[in-house]
N, C-alpha and C. Protein backbone atom coordinates (compact mmCIF):
# COMPACT_ATOMS: atom_id res chain seq x y z
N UNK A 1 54.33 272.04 311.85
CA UNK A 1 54.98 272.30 313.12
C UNK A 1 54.06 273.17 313.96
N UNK A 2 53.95 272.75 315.32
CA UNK A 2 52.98 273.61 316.13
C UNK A 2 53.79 274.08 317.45
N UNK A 3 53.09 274.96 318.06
CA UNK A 3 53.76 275.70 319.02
C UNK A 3 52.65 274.53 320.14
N UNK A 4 53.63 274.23 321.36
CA UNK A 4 53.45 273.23 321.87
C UNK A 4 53.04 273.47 323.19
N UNK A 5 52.71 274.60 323.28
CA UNK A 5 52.65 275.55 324.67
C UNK A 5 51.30 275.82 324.74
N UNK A 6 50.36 275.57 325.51
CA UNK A 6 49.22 275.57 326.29
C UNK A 6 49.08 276.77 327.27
N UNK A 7 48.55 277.90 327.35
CA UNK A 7 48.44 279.06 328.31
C UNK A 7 49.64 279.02 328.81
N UNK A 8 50.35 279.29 328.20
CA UNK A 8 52.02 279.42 328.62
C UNK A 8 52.47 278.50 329.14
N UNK A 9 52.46 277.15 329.38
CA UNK A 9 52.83 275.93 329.59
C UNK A 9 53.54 275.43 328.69
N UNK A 10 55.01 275.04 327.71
CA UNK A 10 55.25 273.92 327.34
C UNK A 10 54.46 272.55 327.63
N UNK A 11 53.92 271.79 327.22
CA UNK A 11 53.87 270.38 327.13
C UNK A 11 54.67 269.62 326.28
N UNK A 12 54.67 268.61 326.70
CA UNK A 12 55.14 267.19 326.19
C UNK A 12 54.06 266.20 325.25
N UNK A 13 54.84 266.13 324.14
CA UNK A 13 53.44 265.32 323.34
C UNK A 13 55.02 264.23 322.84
N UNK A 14 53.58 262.69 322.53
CA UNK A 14 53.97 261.71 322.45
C UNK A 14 53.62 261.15 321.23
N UNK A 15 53.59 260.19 320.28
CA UNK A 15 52.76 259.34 319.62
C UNK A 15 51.59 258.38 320.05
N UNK A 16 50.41 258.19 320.04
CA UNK A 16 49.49 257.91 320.49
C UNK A 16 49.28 256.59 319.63
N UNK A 17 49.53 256.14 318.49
CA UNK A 17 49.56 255.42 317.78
C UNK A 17 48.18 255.00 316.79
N UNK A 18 47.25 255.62 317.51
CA UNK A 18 45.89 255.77 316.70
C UNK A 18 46.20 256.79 315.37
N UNK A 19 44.91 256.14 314.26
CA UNK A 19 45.31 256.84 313.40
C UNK A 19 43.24 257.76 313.50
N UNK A 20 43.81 259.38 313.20
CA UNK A 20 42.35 259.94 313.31
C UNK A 20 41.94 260.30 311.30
N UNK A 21 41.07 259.89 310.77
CA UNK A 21 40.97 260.61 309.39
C UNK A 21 42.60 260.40 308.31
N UNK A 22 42.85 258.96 309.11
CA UNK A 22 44.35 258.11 308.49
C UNK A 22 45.16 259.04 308.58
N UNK A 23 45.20 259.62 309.88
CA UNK A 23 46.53 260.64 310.08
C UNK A 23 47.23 260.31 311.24
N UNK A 24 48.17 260.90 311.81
CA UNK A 24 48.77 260.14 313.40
C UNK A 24 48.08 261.48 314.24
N UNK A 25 48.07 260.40 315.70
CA UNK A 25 47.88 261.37 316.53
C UNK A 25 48.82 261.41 317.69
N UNK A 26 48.99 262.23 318.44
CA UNK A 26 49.63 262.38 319.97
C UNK A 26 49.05 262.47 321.09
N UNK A 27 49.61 262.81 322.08
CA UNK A 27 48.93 262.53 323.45
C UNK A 27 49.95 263.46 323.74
N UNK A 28 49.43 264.17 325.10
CA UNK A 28 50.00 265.21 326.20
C UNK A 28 50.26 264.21 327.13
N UNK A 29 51.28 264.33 327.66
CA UNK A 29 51.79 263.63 328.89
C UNK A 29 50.91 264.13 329.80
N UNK A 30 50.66 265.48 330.08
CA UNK A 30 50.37 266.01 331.54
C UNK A 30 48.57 265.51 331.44
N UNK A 31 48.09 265.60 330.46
CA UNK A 31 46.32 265.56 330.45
C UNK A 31 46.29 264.04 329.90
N UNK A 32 46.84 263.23 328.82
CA UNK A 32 46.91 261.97 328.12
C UNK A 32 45.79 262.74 327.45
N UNK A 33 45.11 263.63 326.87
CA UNK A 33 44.11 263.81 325.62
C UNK A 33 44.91 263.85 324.47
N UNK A 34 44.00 263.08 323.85
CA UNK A 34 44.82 262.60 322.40
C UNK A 34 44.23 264.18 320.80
N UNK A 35 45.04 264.68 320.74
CA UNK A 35 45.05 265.34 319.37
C UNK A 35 45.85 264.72 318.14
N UNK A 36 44.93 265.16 317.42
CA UNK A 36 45.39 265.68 315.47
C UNK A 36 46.62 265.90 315.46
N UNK A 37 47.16 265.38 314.65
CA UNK A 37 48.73 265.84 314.33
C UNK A 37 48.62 267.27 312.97
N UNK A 38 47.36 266.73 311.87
CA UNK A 38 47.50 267.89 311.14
C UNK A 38 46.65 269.15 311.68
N UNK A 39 46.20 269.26 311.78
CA UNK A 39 45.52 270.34 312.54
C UNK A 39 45.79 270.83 313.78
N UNK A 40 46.18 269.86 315.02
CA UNK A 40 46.82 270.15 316.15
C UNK A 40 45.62 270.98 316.93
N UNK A 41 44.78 270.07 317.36
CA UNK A 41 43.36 269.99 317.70
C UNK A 41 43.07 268.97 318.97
N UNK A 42 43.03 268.80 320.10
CA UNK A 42 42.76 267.97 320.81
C UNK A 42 41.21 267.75 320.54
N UNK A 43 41.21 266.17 320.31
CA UNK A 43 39.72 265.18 319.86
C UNK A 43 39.39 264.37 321.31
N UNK A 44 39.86 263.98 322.00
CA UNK A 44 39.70 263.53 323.50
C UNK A 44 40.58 263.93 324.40
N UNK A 45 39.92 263.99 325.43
CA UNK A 45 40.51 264.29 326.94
C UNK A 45 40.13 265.67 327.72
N UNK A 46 40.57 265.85 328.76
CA UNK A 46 40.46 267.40 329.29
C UNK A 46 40.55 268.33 328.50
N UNK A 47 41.37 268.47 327.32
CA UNK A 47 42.02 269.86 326.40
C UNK A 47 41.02 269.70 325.40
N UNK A 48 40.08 268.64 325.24
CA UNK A 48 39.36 268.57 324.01
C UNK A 48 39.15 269.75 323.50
N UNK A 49 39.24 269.89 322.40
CA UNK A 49 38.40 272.00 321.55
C UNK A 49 40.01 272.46 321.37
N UNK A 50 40.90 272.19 322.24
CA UNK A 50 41.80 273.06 322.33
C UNK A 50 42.96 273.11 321.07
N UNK A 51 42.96 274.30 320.39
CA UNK A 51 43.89 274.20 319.57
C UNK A 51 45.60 274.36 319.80
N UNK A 52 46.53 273.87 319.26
CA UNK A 52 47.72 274.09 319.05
C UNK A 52 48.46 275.61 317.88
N UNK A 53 48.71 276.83 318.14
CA UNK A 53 49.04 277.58 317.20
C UNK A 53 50.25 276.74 316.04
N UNK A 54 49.58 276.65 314.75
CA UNK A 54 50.88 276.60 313.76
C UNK A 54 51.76 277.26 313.84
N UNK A 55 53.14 277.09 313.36
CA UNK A 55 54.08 277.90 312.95
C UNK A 55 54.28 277.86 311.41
N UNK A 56 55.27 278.80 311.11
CA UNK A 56 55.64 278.69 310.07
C UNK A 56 56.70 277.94 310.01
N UNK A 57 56.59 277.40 308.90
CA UNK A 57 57.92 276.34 308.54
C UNK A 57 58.63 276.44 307.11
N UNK A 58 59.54 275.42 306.84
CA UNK A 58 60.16 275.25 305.48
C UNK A 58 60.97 273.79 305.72
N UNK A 59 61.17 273.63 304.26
CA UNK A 59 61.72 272.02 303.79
C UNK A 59 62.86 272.46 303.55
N UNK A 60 64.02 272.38 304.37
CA UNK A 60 65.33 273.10 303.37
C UNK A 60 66.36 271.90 303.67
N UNK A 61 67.12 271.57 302.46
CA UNK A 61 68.46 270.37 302.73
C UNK A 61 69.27 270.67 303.69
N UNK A 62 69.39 269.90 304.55
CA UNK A 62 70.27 269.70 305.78
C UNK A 62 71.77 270.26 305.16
N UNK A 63 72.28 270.30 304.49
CA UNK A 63 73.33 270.47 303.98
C UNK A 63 73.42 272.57 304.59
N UNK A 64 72.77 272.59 303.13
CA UNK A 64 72.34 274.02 303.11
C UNK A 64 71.73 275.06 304.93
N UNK A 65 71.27 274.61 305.31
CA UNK A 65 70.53 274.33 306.89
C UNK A 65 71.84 274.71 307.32
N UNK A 66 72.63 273.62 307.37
CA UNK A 66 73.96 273.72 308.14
C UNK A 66 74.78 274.66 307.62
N UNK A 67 75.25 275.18 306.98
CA UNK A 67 75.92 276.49 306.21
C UNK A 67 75.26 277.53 306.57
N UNK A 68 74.17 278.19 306.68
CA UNK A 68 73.41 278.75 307.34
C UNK A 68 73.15 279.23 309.09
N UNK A 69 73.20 278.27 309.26
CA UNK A 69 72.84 277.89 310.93
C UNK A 69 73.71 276.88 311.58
N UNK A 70 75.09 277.31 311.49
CA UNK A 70 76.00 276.11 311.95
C UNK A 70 75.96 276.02 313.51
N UNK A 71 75.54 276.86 314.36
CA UNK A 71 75.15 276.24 315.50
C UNK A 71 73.74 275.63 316.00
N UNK A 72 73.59 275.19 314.73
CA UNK A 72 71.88 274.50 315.53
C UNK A 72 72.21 273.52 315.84
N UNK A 73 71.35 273.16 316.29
CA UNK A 73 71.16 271.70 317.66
C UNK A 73 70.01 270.52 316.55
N UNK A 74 70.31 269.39 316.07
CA UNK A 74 69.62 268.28 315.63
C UNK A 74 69.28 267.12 316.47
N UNK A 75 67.75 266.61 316.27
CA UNK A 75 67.47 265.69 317.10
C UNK A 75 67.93 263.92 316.28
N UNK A 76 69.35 263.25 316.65
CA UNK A 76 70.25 262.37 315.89
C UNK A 76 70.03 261.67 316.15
N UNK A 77 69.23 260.47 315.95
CA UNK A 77 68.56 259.13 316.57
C UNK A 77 69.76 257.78 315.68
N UNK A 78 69.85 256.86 316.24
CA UNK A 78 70.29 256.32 315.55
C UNK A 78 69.80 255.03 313.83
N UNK A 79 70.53 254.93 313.24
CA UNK A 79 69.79 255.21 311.73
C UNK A 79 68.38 254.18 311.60
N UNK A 80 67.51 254.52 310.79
CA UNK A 80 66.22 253.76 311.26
C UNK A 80 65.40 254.06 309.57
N UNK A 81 65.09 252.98 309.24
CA UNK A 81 63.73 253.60 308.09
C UNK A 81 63.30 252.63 307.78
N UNK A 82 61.56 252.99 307.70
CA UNK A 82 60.63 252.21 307.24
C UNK A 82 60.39 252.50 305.76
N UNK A 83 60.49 253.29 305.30
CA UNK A 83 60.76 253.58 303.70
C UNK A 83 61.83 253.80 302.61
N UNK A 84 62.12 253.04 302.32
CA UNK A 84 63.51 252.75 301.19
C UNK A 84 63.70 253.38 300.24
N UNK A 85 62.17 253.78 299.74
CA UNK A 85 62.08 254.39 298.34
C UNK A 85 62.80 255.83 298.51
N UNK A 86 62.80 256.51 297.08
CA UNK A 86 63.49 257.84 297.20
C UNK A 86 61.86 258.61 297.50
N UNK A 87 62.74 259.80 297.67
CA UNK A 87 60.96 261.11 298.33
C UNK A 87 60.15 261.10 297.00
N UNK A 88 59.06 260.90 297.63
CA UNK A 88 58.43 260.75 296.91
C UNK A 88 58.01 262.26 295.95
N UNK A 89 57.43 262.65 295.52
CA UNK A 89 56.84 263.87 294.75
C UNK A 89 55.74 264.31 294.56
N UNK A 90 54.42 263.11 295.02
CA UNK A 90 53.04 263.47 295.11
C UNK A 90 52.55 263.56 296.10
N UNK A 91 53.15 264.96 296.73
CA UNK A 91 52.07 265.33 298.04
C UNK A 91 51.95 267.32 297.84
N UNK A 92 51.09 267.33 298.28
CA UNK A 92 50.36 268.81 297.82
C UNK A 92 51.04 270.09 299.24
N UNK A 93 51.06 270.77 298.62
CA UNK A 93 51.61 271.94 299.44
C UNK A 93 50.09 272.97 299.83
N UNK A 94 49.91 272.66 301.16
CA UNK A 94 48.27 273.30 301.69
C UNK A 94 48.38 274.24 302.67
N UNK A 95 47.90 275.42 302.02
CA UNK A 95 47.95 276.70 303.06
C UNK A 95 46.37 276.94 303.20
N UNK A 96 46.08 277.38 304.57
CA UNK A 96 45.41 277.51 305.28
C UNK A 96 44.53 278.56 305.65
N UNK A 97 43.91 279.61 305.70
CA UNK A 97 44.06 280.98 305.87
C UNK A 97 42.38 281.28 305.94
N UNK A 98 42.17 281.74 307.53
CA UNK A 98 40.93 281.58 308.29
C UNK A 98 40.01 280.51 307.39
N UNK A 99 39.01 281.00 306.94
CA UNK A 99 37.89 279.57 305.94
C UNK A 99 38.38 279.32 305.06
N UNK A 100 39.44 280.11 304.41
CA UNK A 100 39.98 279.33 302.82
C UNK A 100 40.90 278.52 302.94
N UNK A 101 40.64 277.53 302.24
CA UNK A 101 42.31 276.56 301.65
C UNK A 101 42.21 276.52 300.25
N UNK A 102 43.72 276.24 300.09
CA UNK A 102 44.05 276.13 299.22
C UNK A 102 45.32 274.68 299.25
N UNK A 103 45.41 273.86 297.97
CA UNK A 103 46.44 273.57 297.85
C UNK A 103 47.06 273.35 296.65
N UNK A 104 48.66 272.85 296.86
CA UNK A 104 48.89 273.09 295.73
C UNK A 104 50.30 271.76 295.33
N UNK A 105 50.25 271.28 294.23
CA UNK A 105 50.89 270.30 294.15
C UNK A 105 52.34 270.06 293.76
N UNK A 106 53.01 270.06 294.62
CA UNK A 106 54.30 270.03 294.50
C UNK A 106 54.96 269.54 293.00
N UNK A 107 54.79 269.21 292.25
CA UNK A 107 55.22 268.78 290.88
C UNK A 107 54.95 270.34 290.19
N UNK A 108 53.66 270.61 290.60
CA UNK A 108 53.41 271.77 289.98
C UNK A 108 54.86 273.23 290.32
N UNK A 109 54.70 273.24 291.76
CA UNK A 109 55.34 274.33 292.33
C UNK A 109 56.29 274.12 291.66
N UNK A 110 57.51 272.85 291.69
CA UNK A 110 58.80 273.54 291.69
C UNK A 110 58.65 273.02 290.42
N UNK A 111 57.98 272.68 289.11
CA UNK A 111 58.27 272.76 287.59
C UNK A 111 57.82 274.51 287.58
N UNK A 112 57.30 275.23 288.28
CA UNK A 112 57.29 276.89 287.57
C UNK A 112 58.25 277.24 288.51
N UNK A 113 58.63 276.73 289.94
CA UNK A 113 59.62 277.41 290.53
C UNK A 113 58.94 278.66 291.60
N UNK A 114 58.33 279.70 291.37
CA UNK A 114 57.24 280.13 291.53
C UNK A 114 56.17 280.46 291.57
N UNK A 115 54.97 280.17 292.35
CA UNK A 115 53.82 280.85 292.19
C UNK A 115 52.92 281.79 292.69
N UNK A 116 52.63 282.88 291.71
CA UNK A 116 52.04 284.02 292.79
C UNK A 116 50.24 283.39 292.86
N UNK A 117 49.61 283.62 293.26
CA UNK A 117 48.36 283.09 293.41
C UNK A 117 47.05 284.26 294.90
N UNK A 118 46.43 283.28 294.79
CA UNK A 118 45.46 284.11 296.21
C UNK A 118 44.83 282.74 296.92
N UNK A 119 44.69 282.70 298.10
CA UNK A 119 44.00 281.73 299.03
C UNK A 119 42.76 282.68 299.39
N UNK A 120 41.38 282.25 298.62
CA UNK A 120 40.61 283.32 298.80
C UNK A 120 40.85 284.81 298.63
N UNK A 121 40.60 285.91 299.64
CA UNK A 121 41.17 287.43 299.45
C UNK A 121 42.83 287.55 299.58
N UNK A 122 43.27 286.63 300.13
CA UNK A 122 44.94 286.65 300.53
C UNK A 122 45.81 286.58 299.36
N UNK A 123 47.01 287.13 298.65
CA UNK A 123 47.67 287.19 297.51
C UNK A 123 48.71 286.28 298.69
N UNK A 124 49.26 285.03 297.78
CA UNK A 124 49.99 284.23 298.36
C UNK A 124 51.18 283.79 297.09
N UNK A 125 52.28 283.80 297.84
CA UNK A 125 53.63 282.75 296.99
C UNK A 125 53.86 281.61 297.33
N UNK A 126 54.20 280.91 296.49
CA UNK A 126 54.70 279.67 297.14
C UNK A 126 55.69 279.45 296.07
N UNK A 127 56.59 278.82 296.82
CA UNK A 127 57.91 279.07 295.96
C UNK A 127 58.42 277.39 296.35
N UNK A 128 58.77 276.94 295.09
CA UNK A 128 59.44 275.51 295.11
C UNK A 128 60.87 275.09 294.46
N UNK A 129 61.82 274.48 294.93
CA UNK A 129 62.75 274.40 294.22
C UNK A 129 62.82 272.66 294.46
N UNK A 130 62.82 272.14 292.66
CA UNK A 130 62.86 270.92 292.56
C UNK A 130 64.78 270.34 292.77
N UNK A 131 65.44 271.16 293.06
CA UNK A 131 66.63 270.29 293.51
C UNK A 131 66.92 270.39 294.56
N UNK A 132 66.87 271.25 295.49
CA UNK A 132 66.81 271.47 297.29
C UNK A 132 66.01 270.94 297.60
N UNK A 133 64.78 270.92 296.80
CA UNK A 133 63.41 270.36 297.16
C UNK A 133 62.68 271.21 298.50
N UNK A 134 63.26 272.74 298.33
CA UNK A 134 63.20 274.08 299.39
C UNK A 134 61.45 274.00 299.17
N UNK A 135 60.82 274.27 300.25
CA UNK A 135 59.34 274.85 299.69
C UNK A 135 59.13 275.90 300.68
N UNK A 136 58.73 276.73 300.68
CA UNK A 136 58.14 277.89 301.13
C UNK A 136 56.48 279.12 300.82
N UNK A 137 56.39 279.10 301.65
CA UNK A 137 55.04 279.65 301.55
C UNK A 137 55.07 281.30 301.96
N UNK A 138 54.08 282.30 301.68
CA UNK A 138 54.16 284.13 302.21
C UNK A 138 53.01 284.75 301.18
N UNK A 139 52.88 285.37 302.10
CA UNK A 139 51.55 286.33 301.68
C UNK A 139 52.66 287.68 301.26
N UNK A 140 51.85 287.96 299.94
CA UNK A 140 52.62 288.46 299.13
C UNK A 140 52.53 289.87 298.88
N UNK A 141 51.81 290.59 300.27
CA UNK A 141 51.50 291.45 300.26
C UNK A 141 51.85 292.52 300.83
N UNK A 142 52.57 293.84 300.66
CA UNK A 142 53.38 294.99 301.23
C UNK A 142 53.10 296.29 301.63
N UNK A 143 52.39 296.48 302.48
CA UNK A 143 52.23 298.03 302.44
C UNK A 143 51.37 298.39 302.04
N UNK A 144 50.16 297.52 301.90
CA UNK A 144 48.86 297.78 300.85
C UNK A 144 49.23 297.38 299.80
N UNK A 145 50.38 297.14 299.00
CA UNK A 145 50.77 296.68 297.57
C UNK A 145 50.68 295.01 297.36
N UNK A 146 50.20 294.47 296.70
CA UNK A 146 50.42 293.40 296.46
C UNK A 146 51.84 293.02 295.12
N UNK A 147 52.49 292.18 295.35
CA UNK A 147 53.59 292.23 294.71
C UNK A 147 54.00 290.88 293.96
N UNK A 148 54.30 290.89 293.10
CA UNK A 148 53.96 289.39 291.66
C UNK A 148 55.78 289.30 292.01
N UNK A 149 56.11 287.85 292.11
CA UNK A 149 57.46 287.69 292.26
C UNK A 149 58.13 286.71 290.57
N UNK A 150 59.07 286.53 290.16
CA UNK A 150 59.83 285.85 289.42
C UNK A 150 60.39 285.51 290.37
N UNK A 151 61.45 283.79 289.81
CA UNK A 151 62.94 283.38 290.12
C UNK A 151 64.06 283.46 289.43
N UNK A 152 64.77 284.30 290.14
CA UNK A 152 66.54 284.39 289.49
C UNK A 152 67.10 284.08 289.86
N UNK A 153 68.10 282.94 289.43
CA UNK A 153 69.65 282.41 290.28
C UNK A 153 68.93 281.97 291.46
N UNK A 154 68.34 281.55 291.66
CA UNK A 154 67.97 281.04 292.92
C UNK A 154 67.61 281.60 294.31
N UNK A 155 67.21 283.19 293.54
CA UNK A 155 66.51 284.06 294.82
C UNK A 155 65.16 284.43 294.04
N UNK A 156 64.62 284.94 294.61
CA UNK A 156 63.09 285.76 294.50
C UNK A 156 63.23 287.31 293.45
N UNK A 157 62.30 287.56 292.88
CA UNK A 157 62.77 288.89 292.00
C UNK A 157 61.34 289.72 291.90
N UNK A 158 60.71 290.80 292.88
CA UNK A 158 59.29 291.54 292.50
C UNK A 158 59.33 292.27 291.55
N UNK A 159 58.88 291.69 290.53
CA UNK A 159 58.38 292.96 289.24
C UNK A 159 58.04 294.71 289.23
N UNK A 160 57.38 294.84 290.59
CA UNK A 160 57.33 296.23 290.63
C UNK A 160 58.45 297.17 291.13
N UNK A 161 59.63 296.39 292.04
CA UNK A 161 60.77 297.33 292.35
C UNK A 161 62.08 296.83 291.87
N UNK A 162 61.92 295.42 291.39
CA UNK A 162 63.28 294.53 291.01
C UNK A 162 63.71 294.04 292.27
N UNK A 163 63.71 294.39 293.31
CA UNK A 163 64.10 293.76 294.53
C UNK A 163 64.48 292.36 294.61
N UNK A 164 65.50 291.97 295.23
CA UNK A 164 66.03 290.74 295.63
C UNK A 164 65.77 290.42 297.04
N UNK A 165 65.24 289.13 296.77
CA UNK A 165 64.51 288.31 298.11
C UNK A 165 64.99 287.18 298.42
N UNK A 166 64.99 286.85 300.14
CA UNK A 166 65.54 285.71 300.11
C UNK A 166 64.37 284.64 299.95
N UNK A 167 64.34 283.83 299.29
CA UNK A 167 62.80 282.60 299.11
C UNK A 167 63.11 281.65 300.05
N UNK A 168 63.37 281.78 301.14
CA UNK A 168 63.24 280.63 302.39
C UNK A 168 62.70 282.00 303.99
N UNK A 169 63.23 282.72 303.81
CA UNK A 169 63.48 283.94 304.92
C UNK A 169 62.30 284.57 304.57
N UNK A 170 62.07 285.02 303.25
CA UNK A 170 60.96 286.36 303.16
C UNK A 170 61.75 287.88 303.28
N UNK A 171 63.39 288.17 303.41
CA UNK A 171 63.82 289.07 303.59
C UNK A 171 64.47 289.50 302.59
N UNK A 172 64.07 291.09 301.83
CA UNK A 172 64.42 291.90 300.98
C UNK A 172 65.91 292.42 301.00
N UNK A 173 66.83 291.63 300.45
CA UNK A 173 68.27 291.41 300.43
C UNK A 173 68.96 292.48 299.71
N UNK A 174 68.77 293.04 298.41
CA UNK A 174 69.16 294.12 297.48
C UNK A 174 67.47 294.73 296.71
N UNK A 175 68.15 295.79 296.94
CA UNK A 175 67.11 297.03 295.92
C UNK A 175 66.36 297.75 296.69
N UNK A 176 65.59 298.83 296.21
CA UNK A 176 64.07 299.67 297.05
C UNK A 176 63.99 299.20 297.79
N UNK A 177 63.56 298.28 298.38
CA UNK A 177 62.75 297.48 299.25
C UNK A 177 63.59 296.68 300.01
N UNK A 178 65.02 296.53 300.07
CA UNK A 178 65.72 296.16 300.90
C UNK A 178 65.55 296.29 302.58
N UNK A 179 65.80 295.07 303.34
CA UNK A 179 65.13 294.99 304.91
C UNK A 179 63.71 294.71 304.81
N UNK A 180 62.98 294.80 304.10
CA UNK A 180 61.51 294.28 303.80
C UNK A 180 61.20 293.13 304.30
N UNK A 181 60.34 292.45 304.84
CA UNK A 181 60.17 290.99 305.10
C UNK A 181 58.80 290.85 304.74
N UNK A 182 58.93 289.61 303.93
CA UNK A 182 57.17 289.16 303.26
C UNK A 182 56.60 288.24 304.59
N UNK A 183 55.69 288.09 305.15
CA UNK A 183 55.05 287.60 305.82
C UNK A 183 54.74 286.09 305.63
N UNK A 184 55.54 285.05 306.74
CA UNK A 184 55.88 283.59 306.01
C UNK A 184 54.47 282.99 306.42
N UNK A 185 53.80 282.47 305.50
CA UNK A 185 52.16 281.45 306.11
C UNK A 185 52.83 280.08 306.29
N UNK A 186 52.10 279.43 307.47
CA UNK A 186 52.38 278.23 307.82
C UNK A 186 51.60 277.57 306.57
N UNK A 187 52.09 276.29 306.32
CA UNK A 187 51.29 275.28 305.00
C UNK A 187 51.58 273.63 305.69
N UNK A 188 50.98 272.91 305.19
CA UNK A 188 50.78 271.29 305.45
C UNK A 188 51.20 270.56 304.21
N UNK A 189 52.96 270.04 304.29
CA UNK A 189 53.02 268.98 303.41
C UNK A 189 52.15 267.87 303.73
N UNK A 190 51.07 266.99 302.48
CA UNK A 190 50.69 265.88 302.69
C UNK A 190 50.13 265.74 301.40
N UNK A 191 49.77 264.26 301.37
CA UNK A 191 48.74 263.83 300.33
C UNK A 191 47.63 264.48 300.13
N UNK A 192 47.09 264.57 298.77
CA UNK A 192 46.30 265.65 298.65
C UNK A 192 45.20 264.60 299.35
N UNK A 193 44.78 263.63 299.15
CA UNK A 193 43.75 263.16 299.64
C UNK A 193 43.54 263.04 301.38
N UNK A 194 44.91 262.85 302.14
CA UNK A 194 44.95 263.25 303.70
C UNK A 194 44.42 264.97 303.96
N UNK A 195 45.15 265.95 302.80
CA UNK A 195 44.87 267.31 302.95
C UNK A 195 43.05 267.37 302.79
N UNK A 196 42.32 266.95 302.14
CA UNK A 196 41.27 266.79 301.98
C UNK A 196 40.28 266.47 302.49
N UNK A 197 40.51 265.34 303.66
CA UNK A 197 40.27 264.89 304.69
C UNK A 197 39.60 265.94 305.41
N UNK A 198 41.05 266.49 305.85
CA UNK A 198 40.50 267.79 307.13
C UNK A 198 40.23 268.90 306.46
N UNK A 199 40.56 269.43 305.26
CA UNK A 199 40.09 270.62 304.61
C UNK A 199 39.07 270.36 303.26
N UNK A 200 37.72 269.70 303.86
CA UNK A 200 36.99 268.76 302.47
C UNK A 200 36.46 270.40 301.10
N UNK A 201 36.65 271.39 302.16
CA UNK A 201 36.41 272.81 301.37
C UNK A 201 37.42 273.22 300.41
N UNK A 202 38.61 272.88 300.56
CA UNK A 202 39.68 273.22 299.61
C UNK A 202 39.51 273.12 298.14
N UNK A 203 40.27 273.90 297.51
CA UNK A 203 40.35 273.68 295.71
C UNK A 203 42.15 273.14 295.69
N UNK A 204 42.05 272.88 294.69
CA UNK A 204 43.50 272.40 294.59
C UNK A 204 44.01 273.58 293.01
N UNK A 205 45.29 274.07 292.94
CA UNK A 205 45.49 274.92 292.00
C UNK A 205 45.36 274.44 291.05
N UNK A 206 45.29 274.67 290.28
CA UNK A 206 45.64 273.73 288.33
C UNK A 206 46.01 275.17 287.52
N UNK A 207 47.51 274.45 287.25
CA UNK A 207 48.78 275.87 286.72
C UNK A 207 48.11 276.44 285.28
């Protein structure tokens, strides 16, 4: 997900239908220069060079979403699919972080549930849950402390204060460290071999 705003401009982006490095691309209505969808990079037109800021994101069940956030707003198209199969499970969870990547493979994540790790100097979590199929990403780092997490009942647990975390939010719910917020990193669901593509520097974890 990218922030879509140009020197304080909102734009409008489209599907372009070209594929760049077998990925999709878009187009700006106002310039028609066509960018990267994973990177969010304009490759032709006036904006060429110009990047799109990531956001941070998460995979969370619509169900759950809605219990949560019962006044959000969904974009409801009417029903449509080119893929029948159930979700698939082999695509890698890729965080980003100035020259380092890293990724990491979803079978892996949510069979440990959590992982504390580093993207280069960065101490990073990534936290997976194989029945929400929740994924989340955060730099795992506090105050100068770096902090090793477990999963309990289906929240977050830091070894050094016991603290209870929320693993979608990043917010310190019960204990010491309560009101705390871990710092969420944007990441790229995809095939490890699309992730590879644009990040040919990456390592991939092996648990």
């Amino acid at each position: 997900m990218h922030d879509r705003r140009i020197s304080g401009t909102a734009r409008v982006f489209g599907n372009q239908g070209w594929l760049y490095m077998r990925a999709m691309t878009w187009w700006d209505h106002e310039t028609r220069s066509i960018w990267s969808q994973p990177i969010g990079t304009a490759l032709i037109g006036p904006l060429r060079g110009t990047q799109l800021r990531l956001l941070p994101s998460a995979l969370v069940p619509w169900k759950s979403w809605r219990q949560e956030h019962p006044d959000t707003l969904v974009l409801d198209e009417p029903a449509f699919a080119l893929f029948r199969e159930a979700p698939r499970d082999d695509f890698v969870i890729g965080i980003a972080l100035g020259p380092h990547a890293k990724a990491y493979r979803y079978r892996d994540a949510a069979r440990a549930g959590v992982i504390n790790d580093a993207v280069g100097p960065h101490p990073v979590l990534v936290y997976a849950d194989a029945g929400s199929r929740r994924v989340q990403t955060f730099v795992r780092r506090l105050r100068e402390q770096t902090l090793t997490f477990t999963r309990r009942n289906g929240r977050l647990v830091d070894k050094r204060t016991g603290s209870t975390w929320d693993p979608v939010t990043g917010i310190a719910l019960e204990g010491p460290l309560r009101g705390e917020v871990l710092r969420v990193v944007p990441h790229n669901s995809s095939f490890d071999w699309a992730w590879l593509d644009f990040y040919p520097h990456s390592t991939i974890y092996a648990p």
